[in-house]
Structures are given as structure tokens and as C-alpha cells.
C-alpha atoms as a PDB file:
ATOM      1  CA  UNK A   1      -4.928 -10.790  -7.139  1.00  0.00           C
ATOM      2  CA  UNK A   2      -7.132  -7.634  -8.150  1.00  0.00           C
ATOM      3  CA  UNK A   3      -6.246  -5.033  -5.674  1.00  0.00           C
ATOM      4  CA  UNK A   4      -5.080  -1.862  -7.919  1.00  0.00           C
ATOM      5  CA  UNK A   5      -2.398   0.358  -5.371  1.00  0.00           C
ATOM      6  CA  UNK A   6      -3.386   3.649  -4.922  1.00  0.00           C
ATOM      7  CA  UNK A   7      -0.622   5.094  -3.574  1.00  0.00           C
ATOM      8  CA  UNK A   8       0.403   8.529  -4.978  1.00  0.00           C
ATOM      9  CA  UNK A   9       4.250   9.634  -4.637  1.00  0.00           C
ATOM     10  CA  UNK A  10       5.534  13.180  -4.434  1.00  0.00           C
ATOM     11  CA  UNK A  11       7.637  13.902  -8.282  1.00  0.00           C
ATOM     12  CA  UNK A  12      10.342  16.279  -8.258  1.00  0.00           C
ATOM     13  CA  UNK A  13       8.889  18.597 -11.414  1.00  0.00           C
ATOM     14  CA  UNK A  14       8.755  22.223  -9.903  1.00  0.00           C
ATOM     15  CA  UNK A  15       4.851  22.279 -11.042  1.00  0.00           C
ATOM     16  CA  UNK A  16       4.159  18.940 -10.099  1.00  0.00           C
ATOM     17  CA  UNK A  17       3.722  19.890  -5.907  1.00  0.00           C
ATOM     18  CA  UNK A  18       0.398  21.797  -6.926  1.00  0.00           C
ATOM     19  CA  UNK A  19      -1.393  18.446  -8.059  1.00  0.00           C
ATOM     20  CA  UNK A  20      -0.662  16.868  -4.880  1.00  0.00           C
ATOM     21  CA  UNK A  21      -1.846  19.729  -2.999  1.00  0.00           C
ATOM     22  CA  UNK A  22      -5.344  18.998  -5.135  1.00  0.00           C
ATOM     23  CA  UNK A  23      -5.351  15.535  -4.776  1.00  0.00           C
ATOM     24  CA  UNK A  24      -4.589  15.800  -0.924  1.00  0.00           C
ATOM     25  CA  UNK A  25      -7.840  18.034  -0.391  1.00  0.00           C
ATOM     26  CA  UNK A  26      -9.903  16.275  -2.536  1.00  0.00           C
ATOM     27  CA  UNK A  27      -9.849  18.194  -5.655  1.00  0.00           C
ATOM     28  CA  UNK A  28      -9.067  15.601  -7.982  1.00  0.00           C
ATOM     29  CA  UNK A  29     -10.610  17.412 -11.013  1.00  0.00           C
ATOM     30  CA  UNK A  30      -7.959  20.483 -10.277  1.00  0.00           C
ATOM     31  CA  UNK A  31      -5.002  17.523  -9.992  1.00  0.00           C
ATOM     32  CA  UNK A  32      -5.922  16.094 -13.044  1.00  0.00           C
ATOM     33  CA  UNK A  33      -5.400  19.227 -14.886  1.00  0.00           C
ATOM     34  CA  UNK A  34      -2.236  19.854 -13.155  1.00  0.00           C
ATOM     35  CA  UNK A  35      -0.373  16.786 -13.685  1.00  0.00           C
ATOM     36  CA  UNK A  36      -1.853  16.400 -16.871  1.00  0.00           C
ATOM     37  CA  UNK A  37       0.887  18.573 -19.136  1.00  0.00           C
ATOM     38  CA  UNK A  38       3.805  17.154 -17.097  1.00  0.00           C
ATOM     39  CA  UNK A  39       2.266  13.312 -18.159  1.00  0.00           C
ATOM     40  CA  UNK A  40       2.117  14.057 -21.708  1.00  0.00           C
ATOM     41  CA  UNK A  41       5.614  15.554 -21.306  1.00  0.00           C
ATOM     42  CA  UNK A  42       6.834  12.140 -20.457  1.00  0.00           C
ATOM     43  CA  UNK A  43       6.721  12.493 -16.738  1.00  0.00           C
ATOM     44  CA  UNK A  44       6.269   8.592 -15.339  1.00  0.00           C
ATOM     45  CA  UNK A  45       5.119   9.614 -12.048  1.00  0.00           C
ATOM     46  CA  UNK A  46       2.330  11.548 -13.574  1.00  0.00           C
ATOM     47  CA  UNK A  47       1.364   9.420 -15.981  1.00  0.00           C
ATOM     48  CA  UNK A  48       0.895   6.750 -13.223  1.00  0.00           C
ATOM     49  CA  UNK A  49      -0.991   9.349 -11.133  1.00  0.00           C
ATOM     50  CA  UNK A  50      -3.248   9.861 -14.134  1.00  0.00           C
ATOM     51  CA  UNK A  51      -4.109   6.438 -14.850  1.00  0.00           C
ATOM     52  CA  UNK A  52      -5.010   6.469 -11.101  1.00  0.00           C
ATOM     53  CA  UNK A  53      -7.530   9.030 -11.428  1.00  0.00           C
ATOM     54  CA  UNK A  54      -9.022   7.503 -14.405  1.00  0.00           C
ATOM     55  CA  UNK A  55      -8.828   4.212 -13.441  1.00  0.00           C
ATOM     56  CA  UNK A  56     -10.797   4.962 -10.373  1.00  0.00           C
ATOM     57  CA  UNK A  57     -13.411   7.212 -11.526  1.00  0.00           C
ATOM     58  CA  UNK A  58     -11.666  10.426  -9.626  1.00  0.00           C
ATOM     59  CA  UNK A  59     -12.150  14.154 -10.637  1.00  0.00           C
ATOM     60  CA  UNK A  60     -13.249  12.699 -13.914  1.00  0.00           C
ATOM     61  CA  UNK A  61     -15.618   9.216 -15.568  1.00  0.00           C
ATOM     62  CA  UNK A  62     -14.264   6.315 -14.875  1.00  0.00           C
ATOM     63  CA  UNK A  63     -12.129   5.078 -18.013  1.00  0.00           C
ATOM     64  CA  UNK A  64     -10.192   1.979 -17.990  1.00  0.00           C
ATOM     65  CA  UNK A  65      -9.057   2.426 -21.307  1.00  0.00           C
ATOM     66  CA  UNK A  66      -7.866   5.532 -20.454  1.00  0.00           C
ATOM     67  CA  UNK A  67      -5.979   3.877 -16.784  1.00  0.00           C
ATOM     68  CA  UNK A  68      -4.468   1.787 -19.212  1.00  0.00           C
ATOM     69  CA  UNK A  69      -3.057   4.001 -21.808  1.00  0.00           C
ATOM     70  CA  UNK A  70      -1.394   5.944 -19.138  1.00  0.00           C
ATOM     71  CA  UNK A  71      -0.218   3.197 -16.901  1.00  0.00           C
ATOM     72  CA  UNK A  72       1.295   1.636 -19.935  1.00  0.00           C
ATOM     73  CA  UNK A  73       3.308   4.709 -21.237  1.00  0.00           C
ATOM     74  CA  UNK A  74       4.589   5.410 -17.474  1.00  0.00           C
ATOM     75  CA  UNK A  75       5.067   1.175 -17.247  1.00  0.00           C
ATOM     76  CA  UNK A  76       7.479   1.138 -20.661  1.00  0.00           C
ATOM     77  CA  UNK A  77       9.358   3.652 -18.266  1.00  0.00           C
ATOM     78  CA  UNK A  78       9.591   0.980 -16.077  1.00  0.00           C
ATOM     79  CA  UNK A  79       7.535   2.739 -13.498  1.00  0.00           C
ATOM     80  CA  UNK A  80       6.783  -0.788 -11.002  1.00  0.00           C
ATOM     81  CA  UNK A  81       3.296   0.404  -9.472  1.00  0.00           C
ATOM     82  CA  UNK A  82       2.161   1.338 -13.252  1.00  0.00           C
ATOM     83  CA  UNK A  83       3.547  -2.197 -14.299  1.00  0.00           C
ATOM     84  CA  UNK A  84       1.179  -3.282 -11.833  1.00  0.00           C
ATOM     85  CA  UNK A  85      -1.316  -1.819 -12.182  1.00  0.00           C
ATOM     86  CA  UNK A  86      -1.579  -2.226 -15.583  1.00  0.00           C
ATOM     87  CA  UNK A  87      -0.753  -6.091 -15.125  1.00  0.00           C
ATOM     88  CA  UNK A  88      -4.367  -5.973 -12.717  1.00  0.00           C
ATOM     89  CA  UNK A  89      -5.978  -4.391 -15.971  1.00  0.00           C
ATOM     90  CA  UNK A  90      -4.969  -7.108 -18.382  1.00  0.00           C
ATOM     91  CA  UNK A  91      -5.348  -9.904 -15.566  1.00  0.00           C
ATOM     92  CA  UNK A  92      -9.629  -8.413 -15.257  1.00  0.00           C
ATOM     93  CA  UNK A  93     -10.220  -7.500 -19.255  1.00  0.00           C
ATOM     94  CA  UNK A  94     -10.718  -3.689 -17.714  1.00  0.00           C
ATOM     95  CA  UNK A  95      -9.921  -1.526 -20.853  1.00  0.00           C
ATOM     96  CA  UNK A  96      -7.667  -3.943 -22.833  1.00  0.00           C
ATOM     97  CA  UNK A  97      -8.639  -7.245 -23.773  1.00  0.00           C
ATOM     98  CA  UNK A  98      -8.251  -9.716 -21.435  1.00  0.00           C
ATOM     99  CA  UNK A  99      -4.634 -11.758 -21.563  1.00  0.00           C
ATOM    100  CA  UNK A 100      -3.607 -13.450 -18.836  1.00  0.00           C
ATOM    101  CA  UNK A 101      -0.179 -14.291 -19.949  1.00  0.00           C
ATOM    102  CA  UNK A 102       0.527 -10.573 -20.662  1.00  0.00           C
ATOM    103  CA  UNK A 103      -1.013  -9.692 -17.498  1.00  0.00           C
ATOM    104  CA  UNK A 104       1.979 -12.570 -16.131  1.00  0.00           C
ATOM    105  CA  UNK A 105       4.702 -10.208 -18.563  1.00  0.00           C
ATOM    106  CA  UNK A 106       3.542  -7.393 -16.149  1.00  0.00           C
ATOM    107  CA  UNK A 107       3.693  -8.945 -12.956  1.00  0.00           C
ATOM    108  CA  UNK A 108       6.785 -10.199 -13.069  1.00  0.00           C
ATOM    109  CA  UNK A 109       8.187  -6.559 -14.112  1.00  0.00           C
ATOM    110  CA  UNK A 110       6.806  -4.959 -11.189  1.00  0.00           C
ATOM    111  CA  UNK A 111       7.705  -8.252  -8.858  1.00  0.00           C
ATOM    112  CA  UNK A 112      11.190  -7.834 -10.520  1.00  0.00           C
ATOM    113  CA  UNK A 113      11.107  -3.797  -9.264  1.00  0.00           C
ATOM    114  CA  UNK A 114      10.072  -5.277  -5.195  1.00  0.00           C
ATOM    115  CA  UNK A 115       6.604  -4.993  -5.939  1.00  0.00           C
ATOM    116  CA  UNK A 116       5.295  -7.953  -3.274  1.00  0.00           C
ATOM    117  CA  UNK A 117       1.299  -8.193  -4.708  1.00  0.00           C
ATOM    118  CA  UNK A 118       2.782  -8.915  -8.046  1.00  0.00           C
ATOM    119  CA  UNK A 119       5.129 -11.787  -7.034  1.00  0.00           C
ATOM    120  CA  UNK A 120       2.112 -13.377  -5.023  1.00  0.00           C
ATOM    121  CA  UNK A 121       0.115 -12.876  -8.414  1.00  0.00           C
ATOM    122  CA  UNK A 122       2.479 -14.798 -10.779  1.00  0.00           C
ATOM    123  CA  UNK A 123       2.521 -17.765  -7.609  1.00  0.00           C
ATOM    124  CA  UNK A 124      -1.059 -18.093  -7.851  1.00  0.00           C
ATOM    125  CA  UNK A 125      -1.214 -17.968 -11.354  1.00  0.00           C
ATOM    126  CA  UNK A 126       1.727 -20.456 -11.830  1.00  0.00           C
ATOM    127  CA  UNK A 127       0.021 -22.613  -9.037  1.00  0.00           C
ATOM    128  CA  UNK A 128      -3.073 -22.526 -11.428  1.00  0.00           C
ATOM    129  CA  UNK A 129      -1.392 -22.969 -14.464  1.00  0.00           C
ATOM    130  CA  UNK A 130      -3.378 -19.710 -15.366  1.00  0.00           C
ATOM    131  CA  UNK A 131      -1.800 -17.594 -18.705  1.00  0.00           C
ATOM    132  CA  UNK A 132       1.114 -19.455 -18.259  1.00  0.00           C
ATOM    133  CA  UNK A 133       2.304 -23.328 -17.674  1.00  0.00           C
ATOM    134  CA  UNK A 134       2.152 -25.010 -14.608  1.00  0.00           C
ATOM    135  CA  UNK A 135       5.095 -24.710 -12.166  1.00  0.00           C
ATOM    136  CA  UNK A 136       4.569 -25.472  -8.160  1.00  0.00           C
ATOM    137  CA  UNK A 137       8.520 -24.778  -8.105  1.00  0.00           C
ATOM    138  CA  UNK A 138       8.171 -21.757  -9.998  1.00  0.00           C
ATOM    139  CA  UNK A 139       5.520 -20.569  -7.825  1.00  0.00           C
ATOM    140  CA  UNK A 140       7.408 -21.459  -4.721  1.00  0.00           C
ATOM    141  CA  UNK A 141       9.724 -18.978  -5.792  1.00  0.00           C
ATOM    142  CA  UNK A 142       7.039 -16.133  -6.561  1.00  0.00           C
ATOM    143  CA  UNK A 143       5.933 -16.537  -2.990  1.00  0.00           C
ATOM    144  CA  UNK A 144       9.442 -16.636  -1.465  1.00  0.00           C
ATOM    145  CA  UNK A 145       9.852 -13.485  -2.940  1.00  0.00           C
ATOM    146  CA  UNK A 146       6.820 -12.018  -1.666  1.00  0.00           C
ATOM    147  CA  UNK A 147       6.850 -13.777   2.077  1.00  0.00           C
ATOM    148  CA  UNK A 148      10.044 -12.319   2.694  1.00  0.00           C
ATOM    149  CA  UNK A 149       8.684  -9.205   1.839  1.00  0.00           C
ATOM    150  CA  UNK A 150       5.922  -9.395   4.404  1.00  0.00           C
ATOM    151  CA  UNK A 151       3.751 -10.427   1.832  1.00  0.00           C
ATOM    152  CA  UNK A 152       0.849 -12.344   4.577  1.00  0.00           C
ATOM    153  CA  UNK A 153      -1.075 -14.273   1.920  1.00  0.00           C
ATOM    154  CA  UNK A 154       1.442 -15.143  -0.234  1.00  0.00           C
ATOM    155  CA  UNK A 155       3.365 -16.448   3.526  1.00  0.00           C
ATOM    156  CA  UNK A 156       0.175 -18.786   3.971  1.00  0.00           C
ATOM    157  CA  UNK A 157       0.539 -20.295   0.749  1.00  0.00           C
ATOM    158  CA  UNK A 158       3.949 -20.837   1.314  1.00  0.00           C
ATOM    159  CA  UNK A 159       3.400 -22.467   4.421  1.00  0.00           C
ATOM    160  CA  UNK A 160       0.489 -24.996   2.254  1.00  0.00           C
ATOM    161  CA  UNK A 161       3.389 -25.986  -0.110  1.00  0.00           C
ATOM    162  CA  UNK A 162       5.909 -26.639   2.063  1.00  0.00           C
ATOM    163  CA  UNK A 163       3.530 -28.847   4.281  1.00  0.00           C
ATOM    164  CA  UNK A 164       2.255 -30.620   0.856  1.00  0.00           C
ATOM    165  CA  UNK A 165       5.985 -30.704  -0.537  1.00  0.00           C
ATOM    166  CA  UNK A 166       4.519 -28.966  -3.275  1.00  0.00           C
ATOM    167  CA  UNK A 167       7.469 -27.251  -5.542  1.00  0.00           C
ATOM    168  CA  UNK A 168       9.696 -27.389  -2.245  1.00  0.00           C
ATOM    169  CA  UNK A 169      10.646 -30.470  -0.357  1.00  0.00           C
ATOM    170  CA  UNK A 170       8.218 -31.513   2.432  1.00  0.00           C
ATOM    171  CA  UNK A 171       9.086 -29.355   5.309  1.00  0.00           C
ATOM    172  CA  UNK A 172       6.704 -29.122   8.115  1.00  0.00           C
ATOM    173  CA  UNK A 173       9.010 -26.913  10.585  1.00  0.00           C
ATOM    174  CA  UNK A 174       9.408 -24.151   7.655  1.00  0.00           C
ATOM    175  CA  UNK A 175       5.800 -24.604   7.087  1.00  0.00           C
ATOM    176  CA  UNK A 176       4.778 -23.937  10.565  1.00  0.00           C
ATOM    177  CA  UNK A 177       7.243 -20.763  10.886  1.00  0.00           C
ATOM    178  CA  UNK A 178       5.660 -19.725   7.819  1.00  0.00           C
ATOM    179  CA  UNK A 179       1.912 -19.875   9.074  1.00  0.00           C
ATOM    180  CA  UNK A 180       3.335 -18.363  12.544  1.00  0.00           C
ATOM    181  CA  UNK A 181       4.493 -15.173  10.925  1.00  0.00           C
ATOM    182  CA  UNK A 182       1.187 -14.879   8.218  1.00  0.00           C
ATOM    183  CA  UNK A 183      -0.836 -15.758  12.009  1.00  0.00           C
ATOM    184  CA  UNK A 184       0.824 -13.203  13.673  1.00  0.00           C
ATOM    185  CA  UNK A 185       0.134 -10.272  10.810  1.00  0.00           C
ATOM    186  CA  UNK A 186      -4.127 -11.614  11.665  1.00  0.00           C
ATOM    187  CA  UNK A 187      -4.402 -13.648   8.674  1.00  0.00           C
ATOM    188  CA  UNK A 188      -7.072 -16.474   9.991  1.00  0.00           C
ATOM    189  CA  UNK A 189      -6.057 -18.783   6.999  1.00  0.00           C
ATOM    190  CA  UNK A 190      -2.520 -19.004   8.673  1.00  0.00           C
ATOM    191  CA  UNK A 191      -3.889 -19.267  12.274  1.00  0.00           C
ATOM    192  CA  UNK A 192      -6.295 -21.737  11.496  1.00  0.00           C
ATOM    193  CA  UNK A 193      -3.612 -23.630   9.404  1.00  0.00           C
ATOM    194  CA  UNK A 194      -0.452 -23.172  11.908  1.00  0.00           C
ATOM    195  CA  UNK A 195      -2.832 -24.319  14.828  1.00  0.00           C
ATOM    196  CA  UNK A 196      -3.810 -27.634  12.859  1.00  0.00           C
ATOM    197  CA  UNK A 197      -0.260 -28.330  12.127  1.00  0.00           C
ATOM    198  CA  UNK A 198       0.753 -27.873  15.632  1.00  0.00           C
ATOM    199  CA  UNK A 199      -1.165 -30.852  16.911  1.00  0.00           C
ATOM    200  CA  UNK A 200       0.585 -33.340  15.037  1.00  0.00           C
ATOM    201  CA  UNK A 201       4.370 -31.722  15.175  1.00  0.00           C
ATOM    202  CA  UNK A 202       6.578 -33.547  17.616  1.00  0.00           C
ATOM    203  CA  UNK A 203       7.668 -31.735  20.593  1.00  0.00           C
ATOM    204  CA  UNK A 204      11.157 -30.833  18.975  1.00  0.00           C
ATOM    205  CA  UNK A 205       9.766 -30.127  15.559  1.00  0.00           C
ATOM    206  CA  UNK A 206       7.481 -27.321  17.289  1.00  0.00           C
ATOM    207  CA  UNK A 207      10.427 -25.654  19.226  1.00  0.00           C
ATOM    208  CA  UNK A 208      12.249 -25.623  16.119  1.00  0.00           C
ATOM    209  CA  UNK A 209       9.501 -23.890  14.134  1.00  0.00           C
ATOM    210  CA  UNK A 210       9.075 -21.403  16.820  1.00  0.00           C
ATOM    211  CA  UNK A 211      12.656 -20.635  16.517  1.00  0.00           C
ATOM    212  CA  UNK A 212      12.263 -20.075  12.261  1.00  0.00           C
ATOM    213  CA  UNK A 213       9.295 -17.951  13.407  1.00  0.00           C
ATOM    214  CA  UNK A 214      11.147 -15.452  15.485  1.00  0.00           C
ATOM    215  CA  UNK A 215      14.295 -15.705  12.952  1.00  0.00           C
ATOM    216  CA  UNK A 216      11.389 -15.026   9.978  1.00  0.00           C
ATOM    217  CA  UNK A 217       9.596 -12.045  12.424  1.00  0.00           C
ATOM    218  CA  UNK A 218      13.324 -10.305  12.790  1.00  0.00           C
ATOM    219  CA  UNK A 219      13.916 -10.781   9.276  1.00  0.00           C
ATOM    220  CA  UNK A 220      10.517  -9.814   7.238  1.00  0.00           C
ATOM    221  CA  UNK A 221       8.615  -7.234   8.357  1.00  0.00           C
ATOM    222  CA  UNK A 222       5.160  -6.917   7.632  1.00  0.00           C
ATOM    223  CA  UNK A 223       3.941  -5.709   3.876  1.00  0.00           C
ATOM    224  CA  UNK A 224       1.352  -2.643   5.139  1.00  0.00           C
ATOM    225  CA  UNK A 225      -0.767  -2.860   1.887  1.00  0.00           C
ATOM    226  CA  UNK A 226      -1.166  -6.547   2.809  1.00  0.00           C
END
């Protein structure tokens, strides 16, 4: 629920290339001064790459409050991995007060833009009941949205509700297929769970789970930041 991406895209400003050059050979104190003009010219991609380098401590002090002030300029953009990451700063109190249900506003703007992390954020924290009200169905969804995106974790938990009937009706072949696929990306959750569940599926209701697995494995592949 914490990880903050790192990623750093390519922009299309003609004197944007040189920061990336910087930041590729670690000279992150030479990037910052390069995209620096082109964020406070409005650029979102810089201003995300900013809040990056302040956020973790590179080419300058750390300085959440700093992460934050960039990450929400490029965010009201509606740049998703500054929505993000600016949803991870609210969620942990890191240079903005702590708010859990503004942290929730954020996450569901970046899951809303394909970001997979921050659907699996709002399921757990609708699971919880955490900065917003409890909603198994609501977090169903959150993690639908995020297992079909490759999303392992957030395909575990899936799996757990639809064996509990928990915001889904009880389904123990969807649950299975679900495990399978979070199993077969080496999440030991999954294989532990899919394994247990195996022993007490009927003969049939394992061949048909198998089947949803390979139909889920052609369908979703796996989430590489997972």
C-alpha cells in the first residue's frame, strides 16, 4: 500500500531530453536543475519527475513537503503516477498531514487513469473500512480492477473473497483460478492458499478452475511493478 513508483517517462519539451540524460547517469543534481524551469512552466511530466527526486532524497535533501507540492500541481493535471504518488503521501502523513480519506480521493484518480497499485489500495482500505466506509462489494470491485490488470496481490485477495463470499457470491472455482494465476506470478500467499483449496474441491470443480486459470493467464498478463 506504500510503494511510491519510480518510474521516469521521456516528455516531449525540446530541453527536457537533457534531464534524462542526467538522471540516466546518475547525475540527479544536474536533472534537477534541468527539468526544474520546464516544471514551474507547467510541464506535468516534470513536475512529477521533480517530486521524484525530492521525494526520494535524489541530487538534493530529502523533502516530502516538497514531493508533495510538486506531485500535487502535476496530479491537478491529472498526471496518474503523481495522483499516486501523492495519494502514498497523504495515506503515510509524509509532508502533508495525514488523511486517509483524501489519500482514498487520490487513489481512485490514478486507479481511474489504469494505475493497478492504486485500485488494490482503495480494496484494502474499503476492506478495512480505513478513511472511508466499509464496503466488501466495493472492494471486490477495486481488486477486479487491479487482478485483471496483473495486479498479484490484489489477485490473492480476490481469490480470499470469493472463497469467503465476501462482497461477491461464494465461488470457490473463481477463487481457485484466481490463486492459480497470483501462484503462478510466485506469490506464496496464493500458492499456499490455491493448494489448500485444492484438497477439498471436487474433481470437476478443480478441472473447471484450471480452465478459468488458463482463460485468466491468456487474458491478464502480469503487472511488472507487482
Amino acid at each position: 500500500m506504500c510503494s511510491v513508483l519510480l518510474g521516469l517517462a521521456a516528455a516531449a519539451q525540446a530541453d527536457y531530453p537533457a534531464g534524462m540524460v542526467a538522471f540516466t547517469r546518475g547525475d540527479y543534481q544536474t536533472a534537477l536543475v534541468e527539468w526544474r524551469p520546464s516544471a514551474e512552466q507547467g510541464h506535468a511530466e516534470a513536475r512529477f519527475n521533480v517530486g521524484v527526486l525530492y521525494d526520494n532524497g535524489l541530487g538534493t535533501e530529502r523533502d516530502y513537503a516538497q514531493a508533495a507540492r510538486w506531485y500535487r500541481q502535476a496530479a491537478e493535471q491529472g498526471h496518474a503516477k503523481s495522483q499516486f504518488n501523492l495519494a502514498v503521501l497523504y495515506a503515510n502523513g509524509l509532508g502533508v498531514a495525514r488523511d486517509i480519506a483524501e489519500a482514498a480521493r487520490w487513489y481512485e484518480r490514478a486507479a481511474n487513469q489504469g494505475q493497478p497499485e492504486a485500485a488494490f489500495n482503495l480494496g484494502v482500505l474499503y476492506e478495512d473500512g480505513t478513511g472511508v466506509a466499509q464496503s466488501s462489494v466495493i472492494a471486490a470491485q477495486w481488486y477486479q480492477l487491479a487482478a485483471q490488470q496483473g495486479h498479484a496481490i490484489a489477485q490473492n485477495n480476490l481469490g480470499i473473497l470469493y472463497a469467503d463470499g465476501q462482497g461477491v457470491p461464494r465461488d470457490l472455482v473463481a477463487s481457485y483460478a484466481w490463486y492459480a494465476i497470483a501462484a503462478a506470478q510466485g506469490n506464496a500467499k496464493a500458492l499456499f492458499n490455491r493448494d489448500q483449496l485444492s484438497q477439498i474441491l471436487t474433481p470437476g470443480q478443480l478441472a473447471a478452475g484450471q480452465e478459468l486459470e488458463s482463460r485468466f493467464a491468456k487474458l491478464y498478463q502480469p503487472w511488472p511493478n507487482d
